[in-house]
Each structure stands twice: as structure tokens, then as C-alpha cells.
N, C-alpha and C. Protein backbone atom coordinates (compact mmCIF):
# COMPACT_ATOMS: atom_id res chain seq x y z
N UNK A 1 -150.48 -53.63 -12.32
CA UNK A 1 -150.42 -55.07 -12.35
C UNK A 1 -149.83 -55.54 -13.67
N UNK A 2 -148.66 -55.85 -13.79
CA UNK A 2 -148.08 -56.08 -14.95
C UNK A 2 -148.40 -57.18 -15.15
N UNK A 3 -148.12 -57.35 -16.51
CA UNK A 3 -148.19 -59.44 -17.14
C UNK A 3 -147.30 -60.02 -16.46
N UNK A 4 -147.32 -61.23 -17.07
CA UNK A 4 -146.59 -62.65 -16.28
C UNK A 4 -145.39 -62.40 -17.07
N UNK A 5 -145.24 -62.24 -18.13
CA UNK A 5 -143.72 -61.84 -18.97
C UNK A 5 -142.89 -60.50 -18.66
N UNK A 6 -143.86 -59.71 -18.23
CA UNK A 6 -142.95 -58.29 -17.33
C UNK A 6 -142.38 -58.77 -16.37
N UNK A 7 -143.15 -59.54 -15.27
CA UNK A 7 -142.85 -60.12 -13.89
C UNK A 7 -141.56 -60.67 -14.11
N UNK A 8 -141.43 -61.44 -15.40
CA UNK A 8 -140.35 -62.49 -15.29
C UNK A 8 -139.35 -61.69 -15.96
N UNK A 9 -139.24 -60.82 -16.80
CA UNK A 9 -138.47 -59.74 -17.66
C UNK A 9 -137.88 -59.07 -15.80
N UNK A 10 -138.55 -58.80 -14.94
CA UNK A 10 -137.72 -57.75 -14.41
C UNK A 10 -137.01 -58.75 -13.44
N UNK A 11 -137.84 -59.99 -13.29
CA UNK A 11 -136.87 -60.82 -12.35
C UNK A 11 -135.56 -61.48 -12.50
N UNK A 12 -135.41 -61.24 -13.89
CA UNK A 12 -133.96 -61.99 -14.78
C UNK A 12 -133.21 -60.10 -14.63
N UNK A 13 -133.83 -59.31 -14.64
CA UNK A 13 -132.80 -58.34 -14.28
C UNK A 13 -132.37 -58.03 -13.10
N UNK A 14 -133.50 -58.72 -11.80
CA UNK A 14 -132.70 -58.80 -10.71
C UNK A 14 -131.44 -59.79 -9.95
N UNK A 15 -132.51 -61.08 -10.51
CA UNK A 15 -131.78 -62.27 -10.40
C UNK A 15 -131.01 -63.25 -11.68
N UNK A 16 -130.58 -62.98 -12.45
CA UNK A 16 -130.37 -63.77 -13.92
C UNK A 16 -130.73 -65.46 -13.64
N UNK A 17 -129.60 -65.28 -12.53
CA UNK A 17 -129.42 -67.15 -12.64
C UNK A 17 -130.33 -67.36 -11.50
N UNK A 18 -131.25 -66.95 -11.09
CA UNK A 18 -132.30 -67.26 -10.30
C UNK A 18 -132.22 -68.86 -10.55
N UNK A 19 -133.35 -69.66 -9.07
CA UNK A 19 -133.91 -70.70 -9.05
C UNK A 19 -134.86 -70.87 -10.18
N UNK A 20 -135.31 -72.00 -9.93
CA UNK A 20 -136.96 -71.90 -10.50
C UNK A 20 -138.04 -71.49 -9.44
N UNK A 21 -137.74 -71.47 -8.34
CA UNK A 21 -138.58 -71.88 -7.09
C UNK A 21 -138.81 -70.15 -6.96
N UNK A 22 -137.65 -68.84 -7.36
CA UNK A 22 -137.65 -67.42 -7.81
C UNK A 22 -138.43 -67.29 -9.19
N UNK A 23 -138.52 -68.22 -9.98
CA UNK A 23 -139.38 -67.44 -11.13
C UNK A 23 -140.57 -67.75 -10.57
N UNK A 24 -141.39 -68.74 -9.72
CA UNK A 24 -142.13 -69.32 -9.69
C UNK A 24 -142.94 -68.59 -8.91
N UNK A 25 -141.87 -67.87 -7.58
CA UNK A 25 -142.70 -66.83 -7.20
C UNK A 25 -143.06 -65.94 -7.32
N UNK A 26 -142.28 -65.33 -8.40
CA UNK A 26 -142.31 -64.18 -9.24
C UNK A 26 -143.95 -63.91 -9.82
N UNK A 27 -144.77 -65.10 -10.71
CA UNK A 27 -145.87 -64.54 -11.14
C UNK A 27 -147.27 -64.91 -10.00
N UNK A 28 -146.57 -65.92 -8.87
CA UNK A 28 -147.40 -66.93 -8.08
C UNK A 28 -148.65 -65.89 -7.78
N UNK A 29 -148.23 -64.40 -6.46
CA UNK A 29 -149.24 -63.62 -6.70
C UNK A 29 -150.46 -63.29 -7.57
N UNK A 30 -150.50 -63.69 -8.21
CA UNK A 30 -151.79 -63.57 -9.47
C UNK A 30 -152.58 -64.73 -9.67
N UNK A 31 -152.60 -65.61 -9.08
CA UNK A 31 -153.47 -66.84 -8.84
C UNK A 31 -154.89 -66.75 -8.83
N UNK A 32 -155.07 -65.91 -8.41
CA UNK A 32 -156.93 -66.01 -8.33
C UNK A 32 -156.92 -64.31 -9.24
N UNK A 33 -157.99 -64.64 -9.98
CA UNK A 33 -158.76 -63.79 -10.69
C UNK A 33 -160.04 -62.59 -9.67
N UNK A 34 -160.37 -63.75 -8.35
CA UNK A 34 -161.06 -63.09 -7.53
C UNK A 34 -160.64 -61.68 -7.08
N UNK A 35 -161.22 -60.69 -7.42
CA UNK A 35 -160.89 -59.27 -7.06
C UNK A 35 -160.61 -59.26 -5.65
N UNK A 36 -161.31 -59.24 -4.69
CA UNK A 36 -161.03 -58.79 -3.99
C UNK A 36 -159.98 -59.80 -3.09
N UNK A 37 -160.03 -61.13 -3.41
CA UNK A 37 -158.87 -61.62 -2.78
C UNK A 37 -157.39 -61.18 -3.46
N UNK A 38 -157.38 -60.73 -4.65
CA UNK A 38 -156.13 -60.01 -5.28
C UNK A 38 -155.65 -59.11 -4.61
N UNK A 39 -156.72 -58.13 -4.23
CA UNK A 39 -156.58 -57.04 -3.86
C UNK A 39 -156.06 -57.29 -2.71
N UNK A 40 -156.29 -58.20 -1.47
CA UNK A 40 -155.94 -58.09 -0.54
C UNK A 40 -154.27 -59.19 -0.31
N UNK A 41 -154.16 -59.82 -1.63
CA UNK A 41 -153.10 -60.57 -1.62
C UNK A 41 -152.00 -59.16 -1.83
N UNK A 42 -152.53 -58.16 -3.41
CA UNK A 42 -151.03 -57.41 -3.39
C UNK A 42 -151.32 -56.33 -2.43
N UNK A 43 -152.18 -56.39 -1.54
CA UNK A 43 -151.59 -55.38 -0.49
C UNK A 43 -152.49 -53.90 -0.90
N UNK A 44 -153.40 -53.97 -2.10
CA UNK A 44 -154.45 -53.23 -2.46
C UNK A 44 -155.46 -52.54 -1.39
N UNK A 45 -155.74 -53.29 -0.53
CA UNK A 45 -156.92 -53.16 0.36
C UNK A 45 -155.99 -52.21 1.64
N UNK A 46 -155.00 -51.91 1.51
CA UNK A 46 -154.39 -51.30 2.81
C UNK A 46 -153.97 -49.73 2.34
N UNK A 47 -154.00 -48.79 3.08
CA UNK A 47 -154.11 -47.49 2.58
C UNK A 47 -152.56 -47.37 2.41
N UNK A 48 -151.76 -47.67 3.89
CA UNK A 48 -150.18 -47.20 3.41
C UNK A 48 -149.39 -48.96 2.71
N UNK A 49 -149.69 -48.88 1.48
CA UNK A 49 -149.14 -50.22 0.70
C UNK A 49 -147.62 -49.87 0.81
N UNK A 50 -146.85 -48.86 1.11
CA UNK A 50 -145.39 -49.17 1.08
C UNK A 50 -144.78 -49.54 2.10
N UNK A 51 -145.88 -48.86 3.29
CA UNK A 51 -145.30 -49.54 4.72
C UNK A 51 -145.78 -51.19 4.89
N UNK A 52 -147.19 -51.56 4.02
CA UNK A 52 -147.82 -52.81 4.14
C UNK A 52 -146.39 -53.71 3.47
N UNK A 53 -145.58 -53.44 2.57
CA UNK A 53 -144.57 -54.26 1.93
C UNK A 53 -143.57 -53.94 2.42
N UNK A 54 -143.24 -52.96 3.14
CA UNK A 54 -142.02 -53.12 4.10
C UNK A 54 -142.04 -53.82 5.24
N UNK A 55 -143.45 -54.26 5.46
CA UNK A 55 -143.66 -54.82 6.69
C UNK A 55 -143.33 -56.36 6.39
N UNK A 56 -144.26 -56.75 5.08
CA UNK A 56 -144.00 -58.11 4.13
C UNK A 56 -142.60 -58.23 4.18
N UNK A 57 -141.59 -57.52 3.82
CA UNK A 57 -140.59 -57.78 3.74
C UNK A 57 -139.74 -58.42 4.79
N UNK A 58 -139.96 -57.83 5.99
CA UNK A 58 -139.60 -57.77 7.27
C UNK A 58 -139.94 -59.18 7.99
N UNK A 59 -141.66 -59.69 7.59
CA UNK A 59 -142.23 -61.24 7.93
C UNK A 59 -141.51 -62.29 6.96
N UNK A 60 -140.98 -62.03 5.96
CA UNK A 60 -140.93 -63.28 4.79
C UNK A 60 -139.17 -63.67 5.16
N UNK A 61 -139.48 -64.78 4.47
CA UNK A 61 -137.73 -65.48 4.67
C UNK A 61 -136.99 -64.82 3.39
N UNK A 62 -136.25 -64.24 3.22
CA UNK A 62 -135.85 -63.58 2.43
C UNK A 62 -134.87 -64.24 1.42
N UNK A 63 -134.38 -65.18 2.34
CA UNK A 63 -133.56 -66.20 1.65
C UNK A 63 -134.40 -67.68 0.96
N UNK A 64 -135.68 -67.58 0.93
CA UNK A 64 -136.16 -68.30 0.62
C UNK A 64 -136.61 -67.71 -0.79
N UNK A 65 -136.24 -68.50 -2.02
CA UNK A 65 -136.22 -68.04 -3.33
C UNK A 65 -137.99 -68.20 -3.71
N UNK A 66 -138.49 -68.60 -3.21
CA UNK A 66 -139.87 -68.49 -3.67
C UNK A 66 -140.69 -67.17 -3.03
N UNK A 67 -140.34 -66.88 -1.67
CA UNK A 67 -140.88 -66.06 -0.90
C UNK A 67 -140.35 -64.58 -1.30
N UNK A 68 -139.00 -64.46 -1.82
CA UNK A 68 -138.06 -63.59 -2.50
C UNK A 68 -138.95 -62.92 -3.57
N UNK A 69 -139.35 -64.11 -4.46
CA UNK A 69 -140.12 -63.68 -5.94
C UNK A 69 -141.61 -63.61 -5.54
N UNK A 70 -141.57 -63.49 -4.62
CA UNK A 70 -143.04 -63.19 -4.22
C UNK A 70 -143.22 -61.57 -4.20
N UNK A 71 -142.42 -61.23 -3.54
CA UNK A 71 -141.96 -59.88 -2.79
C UNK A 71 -141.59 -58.68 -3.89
N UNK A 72 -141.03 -59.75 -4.63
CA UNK A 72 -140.78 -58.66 -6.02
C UNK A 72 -141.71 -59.02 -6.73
N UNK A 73 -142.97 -59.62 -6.82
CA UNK A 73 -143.67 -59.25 -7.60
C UNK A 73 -144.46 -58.20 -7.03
N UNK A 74 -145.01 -58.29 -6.06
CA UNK A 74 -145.68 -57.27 -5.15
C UNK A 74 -144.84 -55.78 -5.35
N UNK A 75 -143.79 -55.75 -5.14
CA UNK A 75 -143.00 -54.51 -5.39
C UNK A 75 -143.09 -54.08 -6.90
N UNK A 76 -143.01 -55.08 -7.84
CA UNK A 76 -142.94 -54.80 -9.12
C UNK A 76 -144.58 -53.71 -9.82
N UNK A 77 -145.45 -54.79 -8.55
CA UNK A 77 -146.92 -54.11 -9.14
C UNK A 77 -146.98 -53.23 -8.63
N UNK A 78 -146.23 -52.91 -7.14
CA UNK A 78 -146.58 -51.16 -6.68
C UNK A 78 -146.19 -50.27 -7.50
N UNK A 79 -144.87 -50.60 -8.17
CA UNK A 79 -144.43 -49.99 -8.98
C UNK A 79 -145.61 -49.13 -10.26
N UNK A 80 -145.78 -50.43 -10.66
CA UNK A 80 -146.61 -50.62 -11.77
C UNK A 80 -147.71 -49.40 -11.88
N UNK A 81 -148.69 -49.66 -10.57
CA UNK A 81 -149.76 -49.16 -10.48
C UNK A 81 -149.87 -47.73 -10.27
N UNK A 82 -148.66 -47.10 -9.75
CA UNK A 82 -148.11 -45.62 -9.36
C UNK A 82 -148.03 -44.93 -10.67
N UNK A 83 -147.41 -45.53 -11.66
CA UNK A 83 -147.37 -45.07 -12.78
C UNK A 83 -148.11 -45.80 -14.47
N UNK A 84 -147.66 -46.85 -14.55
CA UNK A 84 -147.46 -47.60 -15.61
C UNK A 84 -149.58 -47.58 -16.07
N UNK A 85 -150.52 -47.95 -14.66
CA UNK A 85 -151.22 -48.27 -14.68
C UNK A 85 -151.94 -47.18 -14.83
N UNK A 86 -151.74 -45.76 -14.18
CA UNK A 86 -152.19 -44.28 -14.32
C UNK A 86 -152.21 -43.85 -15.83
N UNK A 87 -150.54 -44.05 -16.31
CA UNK A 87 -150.50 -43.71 -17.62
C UNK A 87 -151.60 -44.43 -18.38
N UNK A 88 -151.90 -45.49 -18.52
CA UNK A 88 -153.00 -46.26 -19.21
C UNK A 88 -154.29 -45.68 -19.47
N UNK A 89 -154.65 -45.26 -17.82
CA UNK A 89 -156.48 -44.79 -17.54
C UNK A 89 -156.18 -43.26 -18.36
N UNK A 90 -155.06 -42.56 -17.73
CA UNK A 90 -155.35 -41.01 -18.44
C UNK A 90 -155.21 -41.35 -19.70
N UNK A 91 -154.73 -42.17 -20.45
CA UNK A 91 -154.22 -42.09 -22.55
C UNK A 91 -156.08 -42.55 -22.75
N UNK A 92 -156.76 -43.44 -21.75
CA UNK A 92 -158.22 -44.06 -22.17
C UNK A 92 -159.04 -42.67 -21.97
N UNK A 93 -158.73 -42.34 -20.93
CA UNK A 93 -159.38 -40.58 -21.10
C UNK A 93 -159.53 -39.88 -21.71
N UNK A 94 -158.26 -39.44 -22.38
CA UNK A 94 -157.77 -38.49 -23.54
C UNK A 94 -157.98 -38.80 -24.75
N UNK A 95 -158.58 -40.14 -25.20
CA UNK A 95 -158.91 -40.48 -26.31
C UNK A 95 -160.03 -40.50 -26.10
N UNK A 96 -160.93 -40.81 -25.06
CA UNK A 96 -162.39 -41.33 -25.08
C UNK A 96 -162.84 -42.59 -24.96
N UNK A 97 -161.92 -43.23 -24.45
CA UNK A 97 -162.40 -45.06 -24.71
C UNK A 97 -162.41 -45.07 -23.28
N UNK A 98 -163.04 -44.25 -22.65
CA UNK A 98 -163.67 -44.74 -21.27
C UNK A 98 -164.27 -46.03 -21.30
N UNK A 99 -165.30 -46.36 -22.20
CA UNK A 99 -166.17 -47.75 -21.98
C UNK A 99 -165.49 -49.22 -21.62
N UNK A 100 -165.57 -49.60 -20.85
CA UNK A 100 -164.67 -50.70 -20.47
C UNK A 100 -163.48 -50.86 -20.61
N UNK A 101 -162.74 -49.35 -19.98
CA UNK A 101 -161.47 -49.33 -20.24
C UNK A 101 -160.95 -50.17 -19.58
N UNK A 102 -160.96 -50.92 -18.46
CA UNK A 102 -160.48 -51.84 -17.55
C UNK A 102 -160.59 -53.09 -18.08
N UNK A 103 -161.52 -53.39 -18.87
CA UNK A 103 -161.12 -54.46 -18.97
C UNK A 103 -160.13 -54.38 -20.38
N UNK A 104 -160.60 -53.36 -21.26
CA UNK A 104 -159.23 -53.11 -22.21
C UNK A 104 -158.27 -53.63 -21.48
N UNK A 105 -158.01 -52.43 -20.73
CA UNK A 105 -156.52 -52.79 -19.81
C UNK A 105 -156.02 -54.07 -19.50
N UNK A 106 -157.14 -54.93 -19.07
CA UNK A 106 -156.54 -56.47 -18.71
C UNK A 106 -156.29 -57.24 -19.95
N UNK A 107 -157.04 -56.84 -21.09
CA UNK A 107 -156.79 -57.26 -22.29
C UNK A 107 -155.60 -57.16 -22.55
N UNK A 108 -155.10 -55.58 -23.01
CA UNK A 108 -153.85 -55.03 -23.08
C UNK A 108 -152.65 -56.19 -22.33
N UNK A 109 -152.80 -56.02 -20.90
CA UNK A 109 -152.06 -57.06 -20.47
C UNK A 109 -151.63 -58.17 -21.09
N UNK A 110 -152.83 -58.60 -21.11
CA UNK A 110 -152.47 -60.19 -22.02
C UNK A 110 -152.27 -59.82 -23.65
N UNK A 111 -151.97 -59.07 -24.70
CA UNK A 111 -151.56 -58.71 -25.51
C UNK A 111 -150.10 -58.55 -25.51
N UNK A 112 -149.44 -57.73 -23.90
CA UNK A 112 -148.15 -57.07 -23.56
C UNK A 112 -147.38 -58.62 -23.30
N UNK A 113 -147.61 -59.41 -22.37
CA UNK A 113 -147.44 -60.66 -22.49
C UNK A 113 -146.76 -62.31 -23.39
N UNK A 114 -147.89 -61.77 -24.05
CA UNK A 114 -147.52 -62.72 -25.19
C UNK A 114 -146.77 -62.20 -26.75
N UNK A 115 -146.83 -60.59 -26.28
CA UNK A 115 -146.12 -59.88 -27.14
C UNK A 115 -144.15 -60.38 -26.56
N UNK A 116 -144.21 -60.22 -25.31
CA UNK A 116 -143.00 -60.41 -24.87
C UNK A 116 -142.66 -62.18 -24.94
N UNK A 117 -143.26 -62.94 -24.70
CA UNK A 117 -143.15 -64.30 -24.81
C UNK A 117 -142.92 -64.57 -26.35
N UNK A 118 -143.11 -64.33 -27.23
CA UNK A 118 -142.65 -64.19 -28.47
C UNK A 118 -141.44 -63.57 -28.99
N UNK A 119 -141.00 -62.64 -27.70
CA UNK A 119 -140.06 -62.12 -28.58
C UNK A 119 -139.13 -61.42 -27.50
N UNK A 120 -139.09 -62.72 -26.69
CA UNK A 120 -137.19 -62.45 -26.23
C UNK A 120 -136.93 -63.93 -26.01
N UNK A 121 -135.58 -63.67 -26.30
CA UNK A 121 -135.38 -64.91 -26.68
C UNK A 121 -135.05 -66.21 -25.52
N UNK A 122 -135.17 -65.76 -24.28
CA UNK A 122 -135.44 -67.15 -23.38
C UNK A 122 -136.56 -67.13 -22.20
N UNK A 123 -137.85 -66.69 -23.31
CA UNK A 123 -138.48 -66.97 -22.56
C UNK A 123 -139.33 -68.72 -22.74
N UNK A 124 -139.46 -68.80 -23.73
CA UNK A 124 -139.69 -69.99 -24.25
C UNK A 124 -139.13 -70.99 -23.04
N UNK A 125 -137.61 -70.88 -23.21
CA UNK A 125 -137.08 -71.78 -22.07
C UNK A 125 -137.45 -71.67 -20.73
N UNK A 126 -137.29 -70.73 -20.59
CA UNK A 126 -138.13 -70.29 -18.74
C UNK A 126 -139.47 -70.88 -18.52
N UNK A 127 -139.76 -70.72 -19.11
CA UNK A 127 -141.46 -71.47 -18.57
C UNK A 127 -141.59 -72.59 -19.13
N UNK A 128 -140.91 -73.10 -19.75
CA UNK A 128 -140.10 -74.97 -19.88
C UNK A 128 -139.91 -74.96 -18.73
N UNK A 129 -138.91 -74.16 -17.79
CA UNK A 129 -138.23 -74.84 -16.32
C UNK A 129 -139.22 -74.41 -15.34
N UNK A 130 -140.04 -73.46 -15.44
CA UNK A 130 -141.35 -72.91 -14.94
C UNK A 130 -142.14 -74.36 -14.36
N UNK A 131 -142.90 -74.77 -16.11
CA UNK A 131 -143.56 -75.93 -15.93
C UNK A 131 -143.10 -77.16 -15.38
N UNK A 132 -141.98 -77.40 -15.15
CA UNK A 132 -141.08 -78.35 -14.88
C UNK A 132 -140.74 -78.42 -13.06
N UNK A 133 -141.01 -77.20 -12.73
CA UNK A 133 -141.11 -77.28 -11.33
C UNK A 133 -141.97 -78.47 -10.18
N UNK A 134 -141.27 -78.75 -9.45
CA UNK A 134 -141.96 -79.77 -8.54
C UNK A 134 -142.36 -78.68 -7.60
N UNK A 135 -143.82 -78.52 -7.62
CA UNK A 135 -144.63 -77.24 -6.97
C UNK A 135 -144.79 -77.61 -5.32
N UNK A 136 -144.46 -79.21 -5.00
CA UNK A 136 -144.06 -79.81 -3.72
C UNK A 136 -143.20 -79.39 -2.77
N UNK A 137 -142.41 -78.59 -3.74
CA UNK A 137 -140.96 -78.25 -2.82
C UNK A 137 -141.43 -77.02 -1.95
N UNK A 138 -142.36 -76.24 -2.48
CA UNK A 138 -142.58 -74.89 -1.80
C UNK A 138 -143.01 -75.08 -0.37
N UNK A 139 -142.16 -74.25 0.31
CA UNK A 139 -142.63 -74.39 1.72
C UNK A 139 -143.62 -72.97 2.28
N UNK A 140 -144.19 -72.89 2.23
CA UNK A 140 -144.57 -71.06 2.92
C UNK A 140 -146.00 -71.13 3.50
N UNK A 141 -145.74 -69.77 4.42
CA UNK A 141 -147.36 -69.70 5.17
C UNK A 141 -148.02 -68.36 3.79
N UNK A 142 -147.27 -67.91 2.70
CA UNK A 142 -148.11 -66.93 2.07
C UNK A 142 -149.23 -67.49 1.54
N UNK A 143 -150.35 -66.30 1.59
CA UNK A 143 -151.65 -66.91 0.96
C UNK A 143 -152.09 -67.51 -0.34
N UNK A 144 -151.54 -69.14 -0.60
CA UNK A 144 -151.56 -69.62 -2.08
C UNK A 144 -151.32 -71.31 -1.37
N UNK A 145 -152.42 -72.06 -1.70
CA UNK A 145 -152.76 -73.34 -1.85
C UNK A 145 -151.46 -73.65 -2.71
N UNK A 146 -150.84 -75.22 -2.60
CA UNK A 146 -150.08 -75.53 -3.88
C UNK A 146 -150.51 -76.00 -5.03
N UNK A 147 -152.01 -76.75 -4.72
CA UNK A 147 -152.86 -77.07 -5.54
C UNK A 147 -153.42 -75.86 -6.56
N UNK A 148 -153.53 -74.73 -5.97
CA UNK A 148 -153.96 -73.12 -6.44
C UNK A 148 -152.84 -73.02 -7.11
N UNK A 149 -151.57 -73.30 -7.22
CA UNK A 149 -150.39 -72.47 -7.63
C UNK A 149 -149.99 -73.66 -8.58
N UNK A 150 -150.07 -74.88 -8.68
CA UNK A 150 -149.86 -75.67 -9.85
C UNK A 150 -150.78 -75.54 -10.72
N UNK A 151 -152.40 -75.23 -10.37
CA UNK A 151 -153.36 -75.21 -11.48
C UNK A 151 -153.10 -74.24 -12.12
N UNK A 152 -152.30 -72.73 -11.42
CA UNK A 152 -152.81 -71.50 -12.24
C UNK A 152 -151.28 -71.59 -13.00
N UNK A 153 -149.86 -72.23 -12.36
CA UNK A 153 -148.91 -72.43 -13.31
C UNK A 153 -149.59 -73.11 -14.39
N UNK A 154 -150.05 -74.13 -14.36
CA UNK A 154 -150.42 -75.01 -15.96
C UNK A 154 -151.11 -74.32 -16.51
N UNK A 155 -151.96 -73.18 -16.30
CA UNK A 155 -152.90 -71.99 -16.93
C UNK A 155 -151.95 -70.93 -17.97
N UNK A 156 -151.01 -70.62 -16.82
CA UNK A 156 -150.06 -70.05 -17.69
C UNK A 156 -149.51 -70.22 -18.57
N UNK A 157 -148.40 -71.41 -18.18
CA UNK A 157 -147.97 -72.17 -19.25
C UNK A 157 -148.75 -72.14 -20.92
N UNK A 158 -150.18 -72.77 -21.06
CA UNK A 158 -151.01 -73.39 -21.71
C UNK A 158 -151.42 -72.05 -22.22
N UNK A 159 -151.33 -71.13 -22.06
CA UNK A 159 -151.82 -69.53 -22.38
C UNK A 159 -150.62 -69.12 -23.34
N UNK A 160 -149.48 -69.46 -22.65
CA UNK A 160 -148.37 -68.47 -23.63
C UNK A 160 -147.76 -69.74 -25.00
N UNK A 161 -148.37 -70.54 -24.24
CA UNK A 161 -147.92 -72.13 -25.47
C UNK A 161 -149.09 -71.82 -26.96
N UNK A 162 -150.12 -70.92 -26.38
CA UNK A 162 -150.98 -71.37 -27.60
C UNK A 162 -151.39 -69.67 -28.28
N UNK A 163 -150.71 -68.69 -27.92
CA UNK A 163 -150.85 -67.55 -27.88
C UNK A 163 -150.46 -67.22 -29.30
N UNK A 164 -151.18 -65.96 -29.99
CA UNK A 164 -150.66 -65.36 -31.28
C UNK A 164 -149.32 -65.16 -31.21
N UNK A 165 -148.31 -65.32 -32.38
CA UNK A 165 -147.10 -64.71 -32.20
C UNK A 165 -147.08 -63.53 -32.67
N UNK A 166 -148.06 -62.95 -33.51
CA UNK A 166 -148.01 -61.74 -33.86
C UNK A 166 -149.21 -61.00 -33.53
N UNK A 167 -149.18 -61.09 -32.10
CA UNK A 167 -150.00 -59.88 -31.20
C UNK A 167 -149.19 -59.09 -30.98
N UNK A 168 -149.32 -57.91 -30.77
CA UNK A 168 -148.69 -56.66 -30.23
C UNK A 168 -149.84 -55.89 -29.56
N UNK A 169 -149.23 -55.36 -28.26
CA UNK A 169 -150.04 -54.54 -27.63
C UNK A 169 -150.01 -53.16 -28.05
N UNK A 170 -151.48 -52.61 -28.24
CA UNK A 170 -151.96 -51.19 -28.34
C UNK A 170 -151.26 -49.84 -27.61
N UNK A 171 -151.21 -50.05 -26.43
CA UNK A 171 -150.87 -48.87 -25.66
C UNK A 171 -148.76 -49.23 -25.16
N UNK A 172 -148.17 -50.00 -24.56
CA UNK A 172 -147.50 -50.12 -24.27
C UNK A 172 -146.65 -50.62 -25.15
N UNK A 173 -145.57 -50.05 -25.38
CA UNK A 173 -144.26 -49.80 -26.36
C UNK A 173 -143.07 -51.12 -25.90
N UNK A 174 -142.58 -51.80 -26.35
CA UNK A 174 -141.35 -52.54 -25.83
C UNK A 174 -140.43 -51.97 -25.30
N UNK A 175 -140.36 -50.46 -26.02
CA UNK A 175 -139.07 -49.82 -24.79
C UNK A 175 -139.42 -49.43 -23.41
N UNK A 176 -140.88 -48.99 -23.82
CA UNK A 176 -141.57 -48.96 -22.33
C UNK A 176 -141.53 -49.64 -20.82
N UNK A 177 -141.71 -51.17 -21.53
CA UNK A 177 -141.34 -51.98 -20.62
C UNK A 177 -140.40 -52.56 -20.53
N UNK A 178 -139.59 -52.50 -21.07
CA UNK A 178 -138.45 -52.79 -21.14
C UNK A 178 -137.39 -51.91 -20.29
N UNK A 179 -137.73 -50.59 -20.18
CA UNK A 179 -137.23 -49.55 -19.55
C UNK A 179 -138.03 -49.77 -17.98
N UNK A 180 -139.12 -49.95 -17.95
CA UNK A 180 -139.81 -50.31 -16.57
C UNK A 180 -139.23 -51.33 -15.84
N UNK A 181 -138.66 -52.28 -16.80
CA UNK A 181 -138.08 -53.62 -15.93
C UNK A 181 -137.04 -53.39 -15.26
N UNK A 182 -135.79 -52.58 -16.16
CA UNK A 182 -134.52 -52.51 -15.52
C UNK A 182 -134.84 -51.32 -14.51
N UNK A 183 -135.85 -50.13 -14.56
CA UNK A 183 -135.81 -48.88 -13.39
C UNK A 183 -136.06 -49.63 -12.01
N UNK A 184 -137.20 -50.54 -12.10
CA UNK A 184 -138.47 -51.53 -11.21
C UNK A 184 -136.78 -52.30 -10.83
N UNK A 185 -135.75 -52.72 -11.40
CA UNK A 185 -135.17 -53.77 -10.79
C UNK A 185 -134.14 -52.97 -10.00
N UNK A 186 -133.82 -51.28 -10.71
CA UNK A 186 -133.15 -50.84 -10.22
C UNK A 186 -133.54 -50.43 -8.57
N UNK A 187 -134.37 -49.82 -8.56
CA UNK A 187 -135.57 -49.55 -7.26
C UNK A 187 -135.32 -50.50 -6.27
N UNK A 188 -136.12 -51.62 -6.67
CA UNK A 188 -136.01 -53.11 -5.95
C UNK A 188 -134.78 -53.07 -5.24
N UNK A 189 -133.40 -53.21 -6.08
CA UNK A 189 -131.95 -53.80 -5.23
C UNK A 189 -132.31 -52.84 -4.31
N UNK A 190 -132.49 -51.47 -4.53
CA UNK A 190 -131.93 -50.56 -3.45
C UNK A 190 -132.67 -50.81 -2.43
N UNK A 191 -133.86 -51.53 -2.18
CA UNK A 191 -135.21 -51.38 -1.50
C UNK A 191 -135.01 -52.51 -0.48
N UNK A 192 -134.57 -53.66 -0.88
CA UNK A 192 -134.27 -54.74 -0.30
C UNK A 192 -133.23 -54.68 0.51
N UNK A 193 -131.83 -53.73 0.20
CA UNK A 193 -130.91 -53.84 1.27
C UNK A 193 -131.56 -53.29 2.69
């Protein structure tokens, strides 16, 4: 489950000149904090998750730029969780910081985040046009209230607006993810044709 600044890091390598209505769906997935509705939003709760998102793929309007960045975020976190998220638990192993390594981890997240929102240089602007979205326009049957998806955009927003600039995350390297974004975007094109 990557941050909201990975999400949007790999979606400017799929799409550059994306919509807003594509960045928007890009982090939308992550709306509720509720576990197990997460779980069953990215497709967690189903044993074969690659056939569960090939199937997603197959139901969604594809040409619809919100439903698009939906899809790649979901793809982005399968990604994620195969590796990115493994590497994490075994380095908490191998050191010994079993004790609430998970929520480390979500910590971490939000460290990786605002590490990246600080320090490339349009992200600032993106979530200017982020917040700026008329959240009205979205049309879709995916599971997200618009009322749910404007509160948790202004959450966001208000998170990376007031965030340390000189956090850096513990475990995850900038080339790391940085290298995850463009492989994850490389993957993606091929996945989608």
C-alpha cells in the first residue's frame, strides 16, 4: 500500500498530462481507514487478486479518467504488496522491531509521502489542481461516496500542506521508489493493453 505521493509519482509516469479527474482517482482508493472495508475495496479479501483486477479491469470504463486512476492505484498496490511491502516486514524481522511493526510501517508511509511532497518539484502544484477539483463531476458505481472522497481529498490536501519538510523516511530510499514508480508504470502499460 504505497503513499498518496507514490500513487501520484507513478501516475505522472503513466499519464504526465493526465486529467485531474486521473490524479483524483489515483489516491481515491484509500478513503476509509476501516480495515476491512480497505481490504475489500483493494481486492485484499479475494484469494486470486490478479484475476480479481483483471476482472475490475474488464467492469470499469476505461476511458473514464477517474475510473482509469482507480485501477492503477489498485494495480500499483498489488504491486506494492508482492514486494515493496514484504521487503519492509522481513528488514522489521532481521532487525528485531517486530513490536508494532505495522503500524511503523503505516508510519513509514506517511514519512515516504511527505518526504516526496517536499521534494519533487510539482507536486506542490498537483494537489493545488487535486484540491481544486469539482468532486461533482465524478460519475461511477465504484465503492466511494463523493461526500467520502471530498472529505478524505481535503484530509489529504491539509496533511501534506502542514507536513515536516525535513522528514525522511527510515526504511525506503528515494531511488527505491522512485525505481518502483517507473517498473509499477512499466508493468501497468503492458497490463492494460
Amino acid at each position: 500500500m504505497p503513499a498518496t505521493m507514490i500513487h501520484l509519482l507513478i501516475a505522472r509516469e503513466v499519464e504526465p498530462k493526465a486529467s485531474d479527474l486521473f490524479w483524483v482517482g489515483n489516491f481515491a482508493p484509500d478513503y476509509t481507514d476501516e480495515r476491512e472495508c480497505k481490504d475489500r475495496i483493494h481486492l485484499r479479501d479475494i484469494a486470486d487478486r490478479d484475476a480479481a483486477l483483471k476482472d475490475l479491469k474488464a467492469r470499469i470504463d476505461i476511458s473514464d479518467d477517474f475510473e482509469r486512476g482507480w485501477l492503477l492505484h489498485l494495480f500499483a498496490d498489488f504491486c506494492w504488496d508482492i514486494k515493496e511491502f514484504i521487503d519492509y516486514k522481513n528488514w522489521a524481522e532481521s532487525t528485531g522491531k517486530t513490536d508494532n511493526w505495522f503500524s511503523n510501517y503505516r508510519e513509514e508511509g506517511s514519512f515516504v509521502t511527505f518526504y516526496l511532497y517536499h521534494n519533487l518539484p510539482w507536486s506542490s502544484s498537483l494537489l493545488n489542481q487535486i484540491k481544486a477539483v469539482d468532486i461533482g463531476k465524478i460519475k461511477t458505481s465504484l465503492p466511494v461516496t463523493l461526500q467520502e472522497l471530498g472529505l478524505y481529498r481535503d484530509v489529504i490536501y491539509k496533511k501534506h500542506m502542514e507536513s515536516d519538510a525535513n522528514i525522511k523516511p527510515r526504511f525506503y530510499t528515494a531511488n527505491l521508489l522512485t525505481e518502483f514508480a517507473k517498473t509499477t508504470a512499466y508493468k501497468y502499460r503492458e497490463w492494460i493493453e
